[in-house]
C-alpha atoms as a PDB file:
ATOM      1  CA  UNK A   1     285.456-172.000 -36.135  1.00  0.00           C
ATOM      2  CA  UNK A   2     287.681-173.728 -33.830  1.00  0.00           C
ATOM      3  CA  UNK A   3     286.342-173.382 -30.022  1.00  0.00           C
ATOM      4  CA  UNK A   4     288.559-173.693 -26.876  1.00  0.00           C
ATOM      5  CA  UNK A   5     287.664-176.789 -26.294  1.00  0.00           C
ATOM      6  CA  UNK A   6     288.755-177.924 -29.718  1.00  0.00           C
ATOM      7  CA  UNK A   7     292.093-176.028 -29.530  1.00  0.00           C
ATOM      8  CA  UNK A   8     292.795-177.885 -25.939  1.00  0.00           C
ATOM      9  CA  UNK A   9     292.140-181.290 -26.695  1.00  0.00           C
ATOM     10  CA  UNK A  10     294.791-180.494 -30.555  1.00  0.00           C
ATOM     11  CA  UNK A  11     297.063-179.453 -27.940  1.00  0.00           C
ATOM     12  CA  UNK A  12     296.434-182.855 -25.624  1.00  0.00           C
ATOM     13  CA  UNK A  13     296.947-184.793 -28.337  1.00  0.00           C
ATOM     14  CA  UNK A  14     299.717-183.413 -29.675  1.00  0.00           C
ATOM     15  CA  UNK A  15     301.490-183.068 -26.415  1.00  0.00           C
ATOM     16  CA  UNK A  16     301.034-187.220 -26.046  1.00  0.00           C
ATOM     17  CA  UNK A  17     302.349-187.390 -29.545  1.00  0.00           C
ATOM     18  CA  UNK A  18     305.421-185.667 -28.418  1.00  0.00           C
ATOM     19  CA  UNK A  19     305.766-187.746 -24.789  1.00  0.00           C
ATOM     20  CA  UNK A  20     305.483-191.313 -27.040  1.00  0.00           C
ATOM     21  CA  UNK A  21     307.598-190.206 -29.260  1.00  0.00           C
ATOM     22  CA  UNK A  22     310.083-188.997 -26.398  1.00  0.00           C
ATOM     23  CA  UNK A  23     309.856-192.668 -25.207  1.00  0.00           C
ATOM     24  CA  UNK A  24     310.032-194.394 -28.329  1.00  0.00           C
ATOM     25  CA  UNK A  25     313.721-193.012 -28.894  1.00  0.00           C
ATOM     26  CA  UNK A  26     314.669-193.791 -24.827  1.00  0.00           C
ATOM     27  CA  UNK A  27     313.627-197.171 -25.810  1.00  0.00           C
ATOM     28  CA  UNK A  28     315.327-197.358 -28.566  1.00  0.00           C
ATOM     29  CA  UNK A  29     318.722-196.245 -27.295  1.00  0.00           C
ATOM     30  CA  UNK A  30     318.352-198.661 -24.203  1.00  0.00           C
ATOM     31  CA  UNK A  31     317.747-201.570 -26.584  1.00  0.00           C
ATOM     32  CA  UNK A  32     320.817-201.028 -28.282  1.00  0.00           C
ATOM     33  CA  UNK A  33     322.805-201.176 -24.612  1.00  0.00           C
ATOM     34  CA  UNK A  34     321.119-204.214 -23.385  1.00  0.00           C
ATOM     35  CA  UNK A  35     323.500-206.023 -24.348  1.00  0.00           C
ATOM     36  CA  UNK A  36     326.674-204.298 -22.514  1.00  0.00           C
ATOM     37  CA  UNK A  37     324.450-203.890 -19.022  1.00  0.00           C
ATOM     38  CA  UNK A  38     323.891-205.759 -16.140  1.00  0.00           C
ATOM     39  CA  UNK A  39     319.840-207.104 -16.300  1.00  0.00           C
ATOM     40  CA  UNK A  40     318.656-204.840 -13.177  1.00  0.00           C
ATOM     41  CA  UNK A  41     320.473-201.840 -15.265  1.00  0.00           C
ATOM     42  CA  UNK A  42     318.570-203.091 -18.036  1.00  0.00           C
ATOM     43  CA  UNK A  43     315.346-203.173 -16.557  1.00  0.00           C
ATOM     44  CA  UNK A  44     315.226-199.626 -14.678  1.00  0.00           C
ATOM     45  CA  UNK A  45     316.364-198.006 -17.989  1.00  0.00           C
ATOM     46  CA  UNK A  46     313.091-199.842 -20.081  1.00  0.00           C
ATOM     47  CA  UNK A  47     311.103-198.148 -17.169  1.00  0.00           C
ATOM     48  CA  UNK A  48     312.715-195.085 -17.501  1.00  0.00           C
ATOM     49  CA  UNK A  49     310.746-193.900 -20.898  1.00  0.00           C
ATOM     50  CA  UNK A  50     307.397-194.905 -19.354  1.00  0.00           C
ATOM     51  CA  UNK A  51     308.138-193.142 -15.864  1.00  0.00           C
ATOM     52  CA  UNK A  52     309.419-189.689 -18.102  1.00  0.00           C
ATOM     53  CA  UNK A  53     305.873-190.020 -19.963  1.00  0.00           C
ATOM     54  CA  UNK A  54     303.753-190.329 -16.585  1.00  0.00           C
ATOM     55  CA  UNK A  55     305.348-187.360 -15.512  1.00  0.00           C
ATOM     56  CA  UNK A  56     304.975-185.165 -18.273  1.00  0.00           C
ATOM     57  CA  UNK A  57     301.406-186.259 -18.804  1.00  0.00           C
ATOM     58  CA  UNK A  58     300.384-186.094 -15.199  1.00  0.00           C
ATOM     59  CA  UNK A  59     300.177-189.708 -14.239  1.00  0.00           C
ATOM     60  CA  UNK A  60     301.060-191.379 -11.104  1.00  0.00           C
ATOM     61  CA  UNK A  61     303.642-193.967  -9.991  1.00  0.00           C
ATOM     62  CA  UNK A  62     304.421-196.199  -8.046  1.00  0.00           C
ATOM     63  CA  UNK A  63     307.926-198.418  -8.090  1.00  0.00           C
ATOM     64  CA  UNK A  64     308.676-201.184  -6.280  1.00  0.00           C
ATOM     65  CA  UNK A  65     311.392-203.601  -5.789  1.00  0.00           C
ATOM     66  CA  UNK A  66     311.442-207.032  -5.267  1.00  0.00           C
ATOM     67  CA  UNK A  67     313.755-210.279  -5.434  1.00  0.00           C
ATOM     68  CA  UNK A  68     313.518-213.573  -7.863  1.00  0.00           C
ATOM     69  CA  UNK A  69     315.317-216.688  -7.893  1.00  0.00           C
ATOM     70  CA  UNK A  70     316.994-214.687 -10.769  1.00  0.00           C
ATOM     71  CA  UNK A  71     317.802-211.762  -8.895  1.00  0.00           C
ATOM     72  CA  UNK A  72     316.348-208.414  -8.517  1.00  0.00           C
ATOM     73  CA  UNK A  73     313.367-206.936 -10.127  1.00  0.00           C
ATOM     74  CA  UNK A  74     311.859-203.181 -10.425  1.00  0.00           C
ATOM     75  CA  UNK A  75     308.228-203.006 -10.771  1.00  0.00           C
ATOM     76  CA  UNK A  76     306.420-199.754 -11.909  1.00  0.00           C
ATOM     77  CA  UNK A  77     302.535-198.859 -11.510  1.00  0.00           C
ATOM     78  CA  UNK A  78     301.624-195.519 -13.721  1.00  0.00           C
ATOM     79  CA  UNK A  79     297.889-194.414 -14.317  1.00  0.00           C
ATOM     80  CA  UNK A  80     296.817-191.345 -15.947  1.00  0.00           C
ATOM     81  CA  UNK A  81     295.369-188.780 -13.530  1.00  0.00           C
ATOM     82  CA  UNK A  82     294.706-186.269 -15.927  1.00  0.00           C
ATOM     83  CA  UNK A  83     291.296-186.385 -16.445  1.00  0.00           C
ATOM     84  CA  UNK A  84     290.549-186.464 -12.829  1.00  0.00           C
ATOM     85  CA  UNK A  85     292.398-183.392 -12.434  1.00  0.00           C
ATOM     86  CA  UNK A  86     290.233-181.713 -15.451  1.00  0.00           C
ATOM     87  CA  UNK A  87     287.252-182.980 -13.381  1.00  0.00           C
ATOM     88  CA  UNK A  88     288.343-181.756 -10.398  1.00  0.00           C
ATOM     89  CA  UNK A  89     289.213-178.371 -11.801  1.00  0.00           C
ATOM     90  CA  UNK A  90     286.612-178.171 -14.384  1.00  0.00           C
ATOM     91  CA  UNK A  91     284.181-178.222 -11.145  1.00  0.00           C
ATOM     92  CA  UNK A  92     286.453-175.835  -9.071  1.00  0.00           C
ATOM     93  CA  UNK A  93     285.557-173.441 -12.027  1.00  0.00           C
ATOM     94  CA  UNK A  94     281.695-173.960 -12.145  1.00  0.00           C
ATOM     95  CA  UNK A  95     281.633-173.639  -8.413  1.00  0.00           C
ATOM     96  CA  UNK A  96     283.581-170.530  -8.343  1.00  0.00           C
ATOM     97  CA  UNK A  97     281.631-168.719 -11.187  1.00  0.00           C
ATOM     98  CA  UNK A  98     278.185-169.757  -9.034  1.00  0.00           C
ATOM     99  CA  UNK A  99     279.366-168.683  -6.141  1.00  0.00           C
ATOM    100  CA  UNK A 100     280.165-165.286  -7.873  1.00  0.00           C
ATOM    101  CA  UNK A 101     277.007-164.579  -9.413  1.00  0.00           C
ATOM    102  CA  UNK A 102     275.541-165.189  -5.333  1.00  0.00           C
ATOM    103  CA  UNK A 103     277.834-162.601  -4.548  1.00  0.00           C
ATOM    104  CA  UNK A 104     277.301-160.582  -7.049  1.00  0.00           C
ATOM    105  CA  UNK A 105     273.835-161.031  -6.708  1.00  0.00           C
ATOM    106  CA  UNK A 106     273.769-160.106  -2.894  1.00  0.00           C
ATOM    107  CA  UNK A 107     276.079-157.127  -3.135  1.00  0.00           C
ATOM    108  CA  UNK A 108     273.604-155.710  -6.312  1.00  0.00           C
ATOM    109  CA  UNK A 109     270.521-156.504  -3.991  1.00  0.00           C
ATOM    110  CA  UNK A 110     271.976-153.642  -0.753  1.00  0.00           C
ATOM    111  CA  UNK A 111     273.280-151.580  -3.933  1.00  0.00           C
ATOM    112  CA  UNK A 112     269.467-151.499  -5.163  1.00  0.00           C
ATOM    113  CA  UNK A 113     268.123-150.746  -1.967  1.00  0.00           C
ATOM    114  CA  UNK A 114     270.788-147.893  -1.065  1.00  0.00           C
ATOM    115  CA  UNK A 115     269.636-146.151  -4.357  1.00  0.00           C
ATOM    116  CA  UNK A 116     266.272-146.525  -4.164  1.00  0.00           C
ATOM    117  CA  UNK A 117     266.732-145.301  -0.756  1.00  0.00           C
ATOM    118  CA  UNK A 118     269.116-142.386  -2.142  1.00  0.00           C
ATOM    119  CA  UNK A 119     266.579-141.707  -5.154  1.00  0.00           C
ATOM    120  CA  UNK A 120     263.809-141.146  -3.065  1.00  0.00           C
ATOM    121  CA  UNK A 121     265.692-138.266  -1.092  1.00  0.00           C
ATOM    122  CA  UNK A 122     266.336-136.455  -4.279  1.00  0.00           C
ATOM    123  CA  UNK A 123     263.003-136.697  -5.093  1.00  0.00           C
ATOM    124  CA  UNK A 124     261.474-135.009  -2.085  1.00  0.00           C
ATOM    125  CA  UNK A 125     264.914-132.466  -2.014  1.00  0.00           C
ATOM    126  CA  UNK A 126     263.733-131.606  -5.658  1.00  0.00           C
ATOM    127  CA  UNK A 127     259.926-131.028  -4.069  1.00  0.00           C
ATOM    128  CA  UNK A 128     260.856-129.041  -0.806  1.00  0.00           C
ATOM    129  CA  UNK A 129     263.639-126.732  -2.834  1.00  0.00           C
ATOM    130  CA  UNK A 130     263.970-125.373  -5.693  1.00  0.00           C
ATOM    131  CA  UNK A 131     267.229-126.827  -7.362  1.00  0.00           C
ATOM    132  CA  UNK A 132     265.927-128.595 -10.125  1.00  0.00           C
ATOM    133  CA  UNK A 133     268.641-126.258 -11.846  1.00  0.00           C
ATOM    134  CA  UNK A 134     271.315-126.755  -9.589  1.00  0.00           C
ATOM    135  CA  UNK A 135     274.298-128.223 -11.856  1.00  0.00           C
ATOM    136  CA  UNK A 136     275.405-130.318  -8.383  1.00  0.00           C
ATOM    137  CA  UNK A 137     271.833-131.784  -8.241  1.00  0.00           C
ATOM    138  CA  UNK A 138     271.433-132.977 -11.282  1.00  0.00           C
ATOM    139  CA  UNK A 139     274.825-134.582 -10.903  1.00  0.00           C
ATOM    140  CA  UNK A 140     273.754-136.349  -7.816  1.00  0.00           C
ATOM    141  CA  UNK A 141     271.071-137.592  -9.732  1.00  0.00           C
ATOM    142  CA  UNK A 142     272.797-138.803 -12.596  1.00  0.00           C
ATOM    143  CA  UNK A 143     275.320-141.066  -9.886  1.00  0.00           C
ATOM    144  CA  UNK A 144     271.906-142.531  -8.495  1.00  0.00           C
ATOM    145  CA  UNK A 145     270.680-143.521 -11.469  1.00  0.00           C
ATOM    146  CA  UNK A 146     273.871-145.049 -12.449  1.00  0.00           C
ATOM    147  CA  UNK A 147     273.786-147.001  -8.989  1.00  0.00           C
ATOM    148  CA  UNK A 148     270.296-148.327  -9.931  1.00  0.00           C
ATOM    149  CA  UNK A 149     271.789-149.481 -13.382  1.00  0.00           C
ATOM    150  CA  UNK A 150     274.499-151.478 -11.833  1.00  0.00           C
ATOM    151  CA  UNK A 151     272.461-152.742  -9.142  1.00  0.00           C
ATOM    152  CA  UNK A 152     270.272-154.046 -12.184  1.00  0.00           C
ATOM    153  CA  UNK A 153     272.745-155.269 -14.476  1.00  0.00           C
ATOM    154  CA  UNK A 154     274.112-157.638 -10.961  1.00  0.00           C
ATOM    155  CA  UNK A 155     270.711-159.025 -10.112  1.00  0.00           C
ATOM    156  CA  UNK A 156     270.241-160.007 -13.971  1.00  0.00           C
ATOM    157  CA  UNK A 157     273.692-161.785 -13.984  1.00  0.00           C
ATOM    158  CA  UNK A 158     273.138-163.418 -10.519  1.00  0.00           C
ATOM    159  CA  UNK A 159     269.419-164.453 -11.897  1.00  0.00           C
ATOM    160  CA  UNK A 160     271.174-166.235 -14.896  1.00  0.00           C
ATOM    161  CA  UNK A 161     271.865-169.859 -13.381  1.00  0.00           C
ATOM    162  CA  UNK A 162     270.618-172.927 -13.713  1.00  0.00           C
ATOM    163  CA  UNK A 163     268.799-175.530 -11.412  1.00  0.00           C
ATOM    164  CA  UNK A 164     270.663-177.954  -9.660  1.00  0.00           C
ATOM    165  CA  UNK A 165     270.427-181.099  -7.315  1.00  0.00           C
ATOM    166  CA  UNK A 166     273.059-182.114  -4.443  1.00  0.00           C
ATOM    167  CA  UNK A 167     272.689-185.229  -2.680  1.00  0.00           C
ATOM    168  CA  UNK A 168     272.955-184.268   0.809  1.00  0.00           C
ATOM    169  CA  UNK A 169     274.291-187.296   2.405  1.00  0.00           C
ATOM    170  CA  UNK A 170     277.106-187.193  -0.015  1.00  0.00           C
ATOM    171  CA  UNK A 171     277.714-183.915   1.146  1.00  0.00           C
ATOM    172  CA  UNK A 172     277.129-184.851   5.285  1.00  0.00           C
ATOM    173  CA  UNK A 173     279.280-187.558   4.098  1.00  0.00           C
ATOM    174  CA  UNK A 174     282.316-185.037   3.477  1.00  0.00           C
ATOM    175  CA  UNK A 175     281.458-182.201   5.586  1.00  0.00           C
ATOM    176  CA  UNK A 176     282.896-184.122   9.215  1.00  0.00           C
ATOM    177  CA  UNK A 177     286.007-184.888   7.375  1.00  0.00           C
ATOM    178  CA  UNK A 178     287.005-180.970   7.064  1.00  0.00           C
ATOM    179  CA  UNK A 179     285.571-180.213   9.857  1.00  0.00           C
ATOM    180  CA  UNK A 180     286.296-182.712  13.016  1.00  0.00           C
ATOM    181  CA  UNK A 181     290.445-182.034  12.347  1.00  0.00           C
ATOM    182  CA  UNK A 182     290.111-178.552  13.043  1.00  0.00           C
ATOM    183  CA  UNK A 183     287.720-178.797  15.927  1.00  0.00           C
ATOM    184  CA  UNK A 184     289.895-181.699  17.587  1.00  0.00           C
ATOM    185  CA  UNK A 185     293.588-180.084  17.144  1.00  0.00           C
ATOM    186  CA  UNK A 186     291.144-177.046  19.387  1.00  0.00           C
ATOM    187  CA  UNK A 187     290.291-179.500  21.644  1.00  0.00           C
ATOM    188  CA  UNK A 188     286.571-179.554  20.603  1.00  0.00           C
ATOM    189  CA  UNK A 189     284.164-182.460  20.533  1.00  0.00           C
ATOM    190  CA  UNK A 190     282.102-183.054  17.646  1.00  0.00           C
ATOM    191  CA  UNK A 191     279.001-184.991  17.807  1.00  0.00           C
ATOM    192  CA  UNK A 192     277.537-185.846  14.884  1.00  0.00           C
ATOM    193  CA  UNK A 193     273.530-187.113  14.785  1.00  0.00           C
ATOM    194  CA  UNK A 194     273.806-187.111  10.915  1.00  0.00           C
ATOM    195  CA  UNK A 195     271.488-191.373  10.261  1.00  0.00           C
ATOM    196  CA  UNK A 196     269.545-192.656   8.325  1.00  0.00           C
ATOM    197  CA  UNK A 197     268.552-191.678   4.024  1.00  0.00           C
ATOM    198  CA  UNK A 198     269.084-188.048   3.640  1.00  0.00           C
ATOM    199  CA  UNK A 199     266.620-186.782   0.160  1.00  0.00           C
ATOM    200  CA  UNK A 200     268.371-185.097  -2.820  1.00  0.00           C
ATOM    201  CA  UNK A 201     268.008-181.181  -2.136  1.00  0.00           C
ATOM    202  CA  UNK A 202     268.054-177.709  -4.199  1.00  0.00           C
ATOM    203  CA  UNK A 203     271.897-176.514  -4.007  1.00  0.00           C
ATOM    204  CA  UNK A 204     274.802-176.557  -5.407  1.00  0.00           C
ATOM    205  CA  UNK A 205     277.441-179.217  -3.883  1.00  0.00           C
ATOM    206  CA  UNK A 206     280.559-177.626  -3.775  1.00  0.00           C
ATOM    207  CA  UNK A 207     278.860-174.430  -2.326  1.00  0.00           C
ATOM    208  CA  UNK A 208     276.755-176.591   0.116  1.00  0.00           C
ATOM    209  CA  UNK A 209     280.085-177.849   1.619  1.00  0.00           C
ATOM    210  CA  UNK A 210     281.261-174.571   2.941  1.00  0.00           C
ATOM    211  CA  UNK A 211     278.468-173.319   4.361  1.00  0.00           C
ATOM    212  CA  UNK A 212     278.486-176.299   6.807  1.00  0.00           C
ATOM    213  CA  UNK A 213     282.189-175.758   7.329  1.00  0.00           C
ATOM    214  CA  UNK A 214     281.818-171.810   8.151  1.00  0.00           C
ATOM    215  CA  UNK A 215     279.182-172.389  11.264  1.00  0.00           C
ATOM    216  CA  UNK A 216     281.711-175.227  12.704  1.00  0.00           C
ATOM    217  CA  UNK A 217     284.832-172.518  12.040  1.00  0.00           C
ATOM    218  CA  UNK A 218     282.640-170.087  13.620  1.00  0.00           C
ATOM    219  CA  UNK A 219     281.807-172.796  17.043  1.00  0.00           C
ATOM    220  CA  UNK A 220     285.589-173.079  17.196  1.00  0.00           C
ATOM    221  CA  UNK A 221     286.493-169.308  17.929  1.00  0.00           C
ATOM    222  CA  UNK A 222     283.612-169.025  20.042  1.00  0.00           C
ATOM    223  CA  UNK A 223     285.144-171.819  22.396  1.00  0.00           C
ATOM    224  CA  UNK A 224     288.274-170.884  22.859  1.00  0.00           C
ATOM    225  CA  UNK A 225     287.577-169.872  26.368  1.00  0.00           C
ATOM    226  CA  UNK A 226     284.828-172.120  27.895  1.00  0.00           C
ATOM    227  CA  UNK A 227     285.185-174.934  29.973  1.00  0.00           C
ATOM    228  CA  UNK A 228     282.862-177.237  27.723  1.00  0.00           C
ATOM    229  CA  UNK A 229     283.831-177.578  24.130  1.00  0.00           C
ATOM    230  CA  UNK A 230     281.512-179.181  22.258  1.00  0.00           C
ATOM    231  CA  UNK A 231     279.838-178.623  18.337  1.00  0.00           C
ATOM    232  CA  UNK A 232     276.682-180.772  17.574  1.00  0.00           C
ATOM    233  CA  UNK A 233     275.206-181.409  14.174  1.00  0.00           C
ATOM    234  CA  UNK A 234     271.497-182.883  13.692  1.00  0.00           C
ATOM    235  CA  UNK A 235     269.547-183.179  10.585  1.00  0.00           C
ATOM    236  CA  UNK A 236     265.540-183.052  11.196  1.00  0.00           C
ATOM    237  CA  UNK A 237     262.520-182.200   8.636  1.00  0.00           C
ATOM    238  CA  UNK A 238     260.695-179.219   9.534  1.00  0.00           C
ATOM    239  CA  UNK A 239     257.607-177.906   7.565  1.00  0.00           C
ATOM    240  CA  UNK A 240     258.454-179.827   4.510  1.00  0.00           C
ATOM    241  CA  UNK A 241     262.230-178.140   4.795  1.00  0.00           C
ATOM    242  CA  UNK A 242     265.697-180.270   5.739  1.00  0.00           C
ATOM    243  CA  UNK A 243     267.164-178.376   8.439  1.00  0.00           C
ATOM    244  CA  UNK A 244     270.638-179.188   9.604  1.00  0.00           C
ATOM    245  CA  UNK A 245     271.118-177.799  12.867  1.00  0.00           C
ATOM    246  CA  UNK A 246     274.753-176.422  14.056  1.00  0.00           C
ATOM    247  CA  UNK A 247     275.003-176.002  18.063  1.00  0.00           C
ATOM    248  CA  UNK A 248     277.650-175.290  20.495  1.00  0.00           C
ATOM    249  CA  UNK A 249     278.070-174.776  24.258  1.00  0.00           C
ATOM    250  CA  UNK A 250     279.686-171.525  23.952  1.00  0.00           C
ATOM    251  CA  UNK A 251     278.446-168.162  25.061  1.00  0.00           C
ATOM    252  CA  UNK A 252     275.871-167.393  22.503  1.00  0.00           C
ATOM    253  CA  UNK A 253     275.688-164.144  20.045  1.00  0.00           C
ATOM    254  CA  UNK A 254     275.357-160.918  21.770  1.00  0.00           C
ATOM    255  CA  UNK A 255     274.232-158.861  18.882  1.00  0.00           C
ATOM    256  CA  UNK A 256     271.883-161.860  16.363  1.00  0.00           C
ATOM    257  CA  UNK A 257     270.390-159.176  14.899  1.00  0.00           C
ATOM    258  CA  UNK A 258     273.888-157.946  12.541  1.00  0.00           C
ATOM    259  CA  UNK A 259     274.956-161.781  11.917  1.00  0.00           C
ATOM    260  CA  UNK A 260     274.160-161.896   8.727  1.00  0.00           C
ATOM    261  CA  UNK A 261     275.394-158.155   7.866  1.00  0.00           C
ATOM    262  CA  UNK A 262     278.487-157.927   5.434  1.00  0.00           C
ATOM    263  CA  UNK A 263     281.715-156.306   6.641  1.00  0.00           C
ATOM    264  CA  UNK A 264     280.965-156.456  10.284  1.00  0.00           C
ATOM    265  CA  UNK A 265     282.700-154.634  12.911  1.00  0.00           C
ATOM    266  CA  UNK A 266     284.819-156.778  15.123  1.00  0.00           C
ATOM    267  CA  UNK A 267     284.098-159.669  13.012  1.00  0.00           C
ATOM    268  CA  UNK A 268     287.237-162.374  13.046  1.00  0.00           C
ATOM    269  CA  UNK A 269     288.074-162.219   9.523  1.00  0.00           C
ATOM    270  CA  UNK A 270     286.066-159.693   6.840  1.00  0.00           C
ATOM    271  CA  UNK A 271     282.570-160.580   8.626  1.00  0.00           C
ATOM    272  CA  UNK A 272     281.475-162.149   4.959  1.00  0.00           C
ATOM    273  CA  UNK A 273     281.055-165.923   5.890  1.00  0.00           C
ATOM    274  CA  UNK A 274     277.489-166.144   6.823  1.00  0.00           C
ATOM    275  CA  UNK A 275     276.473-163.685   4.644  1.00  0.00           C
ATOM    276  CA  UNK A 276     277.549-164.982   1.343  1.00  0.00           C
ATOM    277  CA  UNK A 277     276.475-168.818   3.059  1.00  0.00           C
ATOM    278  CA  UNK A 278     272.587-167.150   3.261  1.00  0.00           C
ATOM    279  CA  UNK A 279     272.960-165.903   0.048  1.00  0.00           C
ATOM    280  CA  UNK A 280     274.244-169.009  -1.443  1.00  0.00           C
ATOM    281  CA  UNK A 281     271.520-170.627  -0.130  1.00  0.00           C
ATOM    282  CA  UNK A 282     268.459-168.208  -0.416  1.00  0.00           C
ATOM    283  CA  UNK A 283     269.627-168.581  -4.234  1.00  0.00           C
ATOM    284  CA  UNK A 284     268.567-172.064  -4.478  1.00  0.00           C
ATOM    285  CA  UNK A 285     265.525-171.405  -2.071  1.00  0.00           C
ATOM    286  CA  UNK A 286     267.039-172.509   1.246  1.00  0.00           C
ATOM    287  CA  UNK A 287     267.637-170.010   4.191  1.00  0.00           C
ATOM    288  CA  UNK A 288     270.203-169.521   7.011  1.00  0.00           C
ATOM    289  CA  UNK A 289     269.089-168.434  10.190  1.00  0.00           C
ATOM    290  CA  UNK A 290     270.022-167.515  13.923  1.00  0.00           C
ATOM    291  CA  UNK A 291     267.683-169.751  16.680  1.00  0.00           C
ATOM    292  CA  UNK A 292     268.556-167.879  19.988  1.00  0.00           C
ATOM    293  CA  UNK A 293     266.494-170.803  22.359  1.00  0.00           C
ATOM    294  CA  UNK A 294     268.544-173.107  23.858  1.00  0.00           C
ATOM    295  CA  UNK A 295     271.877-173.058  25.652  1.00  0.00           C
ATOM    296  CA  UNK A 296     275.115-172.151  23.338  1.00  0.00           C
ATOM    297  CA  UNK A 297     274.424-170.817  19.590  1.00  0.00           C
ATOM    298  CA  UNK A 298     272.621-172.668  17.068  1.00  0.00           C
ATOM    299  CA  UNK A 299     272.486-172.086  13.387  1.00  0.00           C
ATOM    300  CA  UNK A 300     269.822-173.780  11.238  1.00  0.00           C
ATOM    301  CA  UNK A 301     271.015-174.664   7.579  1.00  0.00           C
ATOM    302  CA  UNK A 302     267.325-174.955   5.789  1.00  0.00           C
ATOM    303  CA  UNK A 303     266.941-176.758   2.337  1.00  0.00           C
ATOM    304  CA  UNK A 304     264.503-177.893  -0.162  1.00  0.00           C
ATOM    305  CA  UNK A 305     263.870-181.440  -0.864  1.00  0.00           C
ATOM    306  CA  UNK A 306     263.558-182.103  -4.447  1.00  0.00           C
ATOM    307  CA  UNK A 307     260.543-183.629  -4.387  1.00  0.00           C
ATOM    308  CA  UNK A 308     258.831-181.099  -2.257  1.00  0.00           C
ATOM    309  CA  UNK A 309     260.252-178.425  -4.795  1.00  0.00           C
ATOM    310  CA  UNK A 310     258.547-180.286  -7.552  1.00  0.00           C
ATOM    311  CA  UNK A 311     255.490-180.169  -5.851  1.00  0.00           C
ATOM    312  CA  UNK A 312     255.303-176.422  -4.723  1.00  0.00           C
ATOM    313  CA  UNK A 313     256.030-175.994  -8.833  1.00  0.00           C
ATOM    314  CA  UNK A 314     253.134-177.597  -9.701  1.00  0.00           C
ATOM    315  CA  UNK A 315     250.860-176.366  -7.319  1.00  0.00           C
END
């Protein structure tokens, strides 16, 4: 049975099939003129076939004049980006459909809870009344026990992943260059105490990424109004965890106690950023948390080494 995969690369093939044979005829034709044209003419219509070819199979050019003792010359540069665009989408994909099942995963987890919540008032209704016969009651109980199955079926997809290792310099690496544009255009200072080797960790790179971006977003609005407009970003090892530290000199959190609560009220956008970041990482064994001490806010991204993972296995 032919699978997806084999169907697209038939259809890559084919399609540079079709763009050769495209050029072999433009080729043609100009070789039959280069004899009535001037040589520059000449020149820009042999690089015509190759240009049409980079286009249609997602290459890059470059062109580029320049001057000879025989006159001028046109100079082209094509390489074939496709393949970095199918590994920069293919990895899009896979960090979309993780990101999901953490989602999923979290949303099934308060789903769970609500219904067992819900499940064990219908218990003790059922115990302090009689309405075991009640048509409505029964109803209510078939809906919880439908809740309980959904919550179930999410925390079985979420659980359905695999282990994975992110170099987290790589990642501290690309995290200042999303994040210092932003905070300078606002007139905020970043300082970033990110030295020395940094150890592989449990996560998933392109979800690591923005959760370091959403605490720095998160500085940003807090310091619109304050005199001082710094961010800082530290990376320290704390009881066998690597904790990246996030601090600001605004105002602080009034309420620390609902960060991490979905669909906040009064949040900036839908009040889901840290909650899906925790998530994200509590998946992989890390943590998110709130440190109130200290001037400004401070949020502490907290990781597993590999090594120490390895070790709390096999203990």
């Amino acid at each position: 049975m032919t699978t997806r995969l084999d169907r697209f690369l038939a259809y890559s093939e084919s399609r540079r099939a079709t763009v050769c044979a495209i050029a072999g005829i433009l080729t043609a034709g100009v070789a039959c003129a280069d004899s009535q044209l001037p040589d520059a003419t000449v020149g820009f219509l042999y690089l015509l076939p190759i240009l049409i070819a980079a286009s249609l199979l997602k290459a890059w050019q470059i062109l580029s004049t320049y001057r000879t003792s025989h006159g001028a010359g046109l100079a082209a540069v094509v390489w074939d980006a496709s393949e970095n665009l199918r590994d920069r989408e293919g990895s899009g994909f896979d960090s979309m459909m993780a990101t999901s099942r953490v989602l999923i995963g979290a949303m099934s987890h308060e789903i769970r809870n609500l219904a067992s919540a819900a499940a064990g008032a219908h218990a003790r209704l059922a115990a302090e009344c009689p309405v075991q016969d009640n048509e409505r009651y029964q109803v209510l109980g078939t809906l919880i026990r439908g809740l309980e199955k959904i919550a179930s079926s999410g925390l079985h997809a979420a659980s359905q992943r695999e282990a994975v290792v992110t170099d987290l310099g790589t990642v501290l690496d690309e995290a200042p260059i999303v994040i210092e544009p932003g905070l300078r255009d606002a007139g905020i200072s970043l300082i970033w105490e990110v030295a020395g080797a940094l150890p592989l960790v449990q996560a998933d790179h392109f979800s690591l990424l923005p959760v370091f971006v959403n605490p720095a977003r998160n500085s940003a609005q807090a310091l619109q109004a304050c005199p001082v407009r710094e961010v800082g970003v530290s990376v320290a090892v704390e009881s066998d965890l690597v904790a990246v530290h996030f601090r600001d000199s605004g105002p602080g959190v009034a309420q620390p106690d609902e960060l991490f609560h979905p669909f906040q009220a009064g949040a900036q956008s839908v009040g889901l950023g840290l909650y899906i970041s925790r998530a994200s990482l509590r998946a992989h064994g890390g943590g998110l948390r709130y440190n109130p001490d200290g001037p400004g806010s401070c949020f502490t991204v907290e990781l597993w080494p590999v090594e120490t993972q390895v070790e709390k296995q096999c203990q």
